[in-house]
C-alpha atoms as a PDB file:
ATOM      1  CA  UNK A   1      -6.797  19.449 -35.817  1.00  0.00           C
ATOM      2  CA  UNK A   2      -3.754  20.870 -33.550  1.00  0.00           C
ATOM      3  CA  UNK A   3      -0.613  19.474 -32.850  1.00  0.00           C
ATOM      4  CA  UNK A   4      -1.524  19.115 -29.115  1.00  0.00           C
ATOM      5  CA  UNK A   5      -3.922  16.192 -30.033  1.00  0.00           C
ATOM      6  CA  UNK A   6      -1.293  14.077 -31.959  1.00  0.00           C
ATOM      7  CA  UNK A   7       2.022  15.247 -29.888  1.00  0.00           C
ATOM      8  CA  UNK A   8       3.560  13.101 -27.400  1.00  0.00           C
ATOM      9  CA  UNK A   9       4.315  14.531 -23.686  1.00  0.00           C
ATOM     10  CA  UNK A  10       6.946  11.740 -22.576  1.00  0.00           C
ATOM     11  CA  UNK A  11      10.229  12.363 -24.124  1.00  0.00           C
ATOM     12  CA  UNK A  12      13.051  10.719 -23.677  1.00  0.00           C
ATOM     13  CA  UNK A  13      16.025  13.025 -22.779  1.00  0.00           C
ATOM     14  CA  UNK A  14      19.954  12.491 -22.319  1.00  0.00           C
ATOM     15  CA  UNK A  15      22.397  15.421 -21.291  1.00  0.00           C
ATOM     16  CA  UNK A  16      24.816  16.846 -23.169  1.00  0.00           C
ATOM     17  CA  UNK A  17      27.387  15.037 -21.294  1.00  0.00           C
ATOM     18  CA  UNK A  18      25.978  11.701 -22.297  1.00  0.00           C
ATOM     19  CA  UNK A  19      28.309   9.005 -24.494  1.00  0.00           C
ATOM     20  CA  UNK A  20      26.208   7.726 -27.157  1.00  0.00           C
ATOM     21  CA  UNK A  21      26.221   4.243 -25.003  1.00  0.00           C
ATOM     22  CA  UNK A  22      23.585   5.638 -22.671  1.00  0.00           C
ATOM     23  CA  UNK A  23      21.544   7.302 -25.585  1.00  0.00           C
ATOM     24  CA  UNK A  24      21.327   3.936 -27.046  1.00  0.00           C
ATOM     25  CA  UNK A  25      20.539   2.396 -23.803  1.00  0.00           C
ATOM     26  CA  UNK A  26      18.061   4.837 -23.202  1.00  0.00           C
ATOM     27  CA  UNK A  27      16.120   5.079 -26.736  1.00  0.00           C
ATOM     28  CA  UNK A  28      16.354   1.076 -26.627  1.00  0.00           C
ATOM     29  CA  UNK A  29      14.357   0.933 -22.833  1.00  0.00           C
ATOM     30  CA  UNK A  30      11.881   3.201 -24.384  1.00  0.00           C
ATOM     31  CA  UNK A  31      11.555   2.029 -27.120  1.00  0.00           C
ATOM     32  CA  UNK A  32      11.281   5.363 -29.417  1.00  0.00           C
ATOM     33  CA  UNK A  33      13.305   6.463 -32.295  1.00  0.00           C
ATOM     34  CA  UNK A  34      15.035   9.493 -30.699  1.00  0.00           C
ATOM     35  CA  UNK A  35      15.953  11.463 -27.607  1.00  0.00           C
ATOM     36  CA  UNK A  36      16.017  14.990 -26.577  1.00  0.00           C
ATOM     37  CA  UNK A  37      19.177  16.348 -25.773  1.00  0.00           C
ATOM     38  CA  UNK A  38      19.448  19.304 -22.993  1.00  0.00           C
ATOM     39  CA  UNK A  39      22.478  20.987 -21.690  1.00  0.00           C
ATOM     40  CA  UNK A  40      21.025  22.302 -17.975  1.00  0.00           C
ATOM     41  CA  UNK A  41      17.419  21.324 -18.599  1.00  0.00           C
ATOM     42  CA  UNK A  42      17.247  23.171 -21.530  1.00  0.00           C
ATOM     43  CA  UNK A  43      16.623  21.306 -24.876  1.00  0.00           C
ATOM     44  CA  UNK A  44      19.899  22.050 -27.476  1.00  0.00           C
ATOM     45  CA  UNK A  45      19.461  19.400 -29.598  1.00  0.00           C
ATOM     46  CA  UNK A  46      17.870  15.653 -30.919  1.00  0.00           C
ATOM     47  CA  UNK A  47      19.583  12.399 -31.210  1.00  0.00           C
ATOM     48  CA  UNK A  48      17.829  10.454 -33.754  1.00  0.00           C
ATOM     49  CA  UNK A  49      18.736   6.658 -34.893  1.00  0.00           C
ATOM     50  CA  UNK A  50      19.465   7.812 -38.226  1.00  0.00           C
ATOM     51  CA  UNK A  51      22.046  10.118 -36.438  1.00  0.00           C
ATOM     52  CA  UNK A  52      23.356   7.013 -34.106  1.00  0.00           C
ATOM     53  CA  UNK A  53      23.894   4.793 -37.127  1.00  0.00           C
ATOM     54  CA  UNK A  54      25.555   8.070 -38.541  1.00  0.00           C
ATOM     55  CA  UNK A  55      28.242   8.569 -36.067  1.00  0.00           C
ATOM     56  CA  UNK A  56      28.420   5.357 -35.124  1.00  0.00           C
ATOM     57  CA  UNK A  57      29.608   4.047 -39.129  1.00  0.00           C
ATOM     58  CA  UNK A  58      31.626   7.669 -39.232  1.00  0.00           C
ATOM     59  CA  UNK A  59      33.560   7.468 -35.736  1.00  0.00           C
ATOM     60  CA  UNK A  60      34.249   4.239 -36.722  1.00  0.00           C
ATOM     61  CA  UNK A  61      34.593   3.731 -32.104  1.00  0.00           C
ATOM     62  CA  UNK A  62      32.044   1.830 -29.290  1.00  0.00           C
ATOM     63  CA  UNK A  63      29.492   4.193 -28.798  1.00  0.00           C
ATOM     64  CA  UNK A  64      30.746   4.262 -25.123  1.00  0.00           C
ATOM     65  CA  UNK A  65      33.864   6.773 -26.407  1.00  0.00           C
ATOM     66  CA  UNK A  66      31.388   9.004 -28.803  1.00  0.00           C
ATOM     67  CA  UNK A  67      29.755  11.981 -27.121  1.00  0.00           C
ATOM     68  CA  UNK A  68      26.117  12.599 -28.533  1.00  0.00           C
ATOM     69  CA  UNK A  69      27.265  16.228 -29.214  1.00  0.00           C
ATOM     70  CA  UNK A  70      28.818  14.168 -32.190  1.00  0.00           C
ATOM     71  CA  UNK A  71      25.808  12.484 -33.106  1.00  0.00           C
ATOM     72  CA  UNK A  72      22.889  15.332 -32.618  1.00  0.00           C
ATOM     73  CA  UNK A  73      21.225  17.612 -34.607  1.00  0.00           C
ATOM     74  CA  UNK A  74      20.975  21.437 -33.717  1.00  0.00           C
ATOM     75  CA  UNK A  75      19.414  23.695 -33.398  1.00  0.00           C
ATOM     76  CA  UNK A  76      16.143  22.200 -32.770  1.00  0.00           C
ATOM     77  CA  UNK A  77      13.060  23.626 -34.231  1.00  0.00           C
ATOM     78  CA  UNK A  78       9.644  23.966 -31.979  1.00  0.00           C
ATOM     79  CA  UNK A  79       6.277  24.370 -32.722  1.00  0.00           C
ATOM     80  CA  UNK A  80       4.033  25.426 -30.161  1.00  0.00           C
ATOM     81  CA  UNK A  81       1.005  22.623 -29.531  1.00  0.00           C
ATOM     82  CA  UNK A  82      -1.887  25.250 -30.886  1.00  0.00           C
ATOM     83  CA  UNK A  83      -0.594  25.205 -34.088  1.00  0.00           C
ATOM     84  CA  UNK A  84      -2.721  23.755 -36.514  1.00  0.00           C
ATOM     85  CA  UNK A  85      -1.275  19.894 -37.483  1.00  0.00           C
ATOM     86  CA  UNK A  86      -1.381  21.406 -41.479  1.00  0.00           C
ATOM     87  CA  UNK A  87       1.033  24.436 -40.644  1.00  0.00           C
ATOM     88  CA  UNK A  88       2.939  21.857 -38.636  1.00  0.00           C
ATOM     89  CA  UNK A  89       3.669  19.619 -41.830  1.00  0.00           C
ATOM     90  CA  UNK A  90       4.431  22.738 -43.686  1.00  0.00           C
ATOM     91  CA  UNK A  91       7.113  23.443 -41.536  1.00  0.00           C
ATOM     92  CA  UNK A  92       8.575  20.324 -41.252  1.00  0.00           C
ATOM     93  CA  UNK A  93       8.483  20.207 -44.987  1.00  0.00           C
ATOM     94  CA  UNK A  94      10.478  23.534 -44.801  1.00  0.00           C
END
């Protein structure tokens, strides 16, 4: 089995610019447990709610005044969707 048969095409993305208000606002309406961050349309980093909760305890502010360069993790690390779902897990595990 490959990647491309169990990966998801709609992704949820915020810009770099974004307060973590919006991500929130955004990952809620979509209901999904993370968003792609991109600085120009390029992808620099993820937003998970692990990472929300994170920042959020941490900044100890309303998301509204924390950018989600505070919250994200970088860099991100891609697969490409013709990879085989095993090698996938590997890395991940990595």
């Amino acid at each position: 089995m490959r990647v491309r048969e169990l990966m998801s095409t709609d992704l949820v993305t915020v810009p770099a610019t974004a307060d973590m208000q919006t991500v929130a606002e955004r990952m809620l309406y979509n209901q999904v447990g993370s968003a792609i961050v991109t600085d120009d349309g390029t992808p620099c980093g993820i937003v998970t709610e692990t990472d929300a909760l994170t920042v959020g305890y941490a900044a100890d502010k309303p998301f509204s005044e924390v950018s989600v360069v505070a919250a994200m993790s970088n860099p991100l690390t891609t697969i490409q969707p013709t990879v085989s779902i095993r090698e996938a897990t590997d890395r991940m595990i990595d």
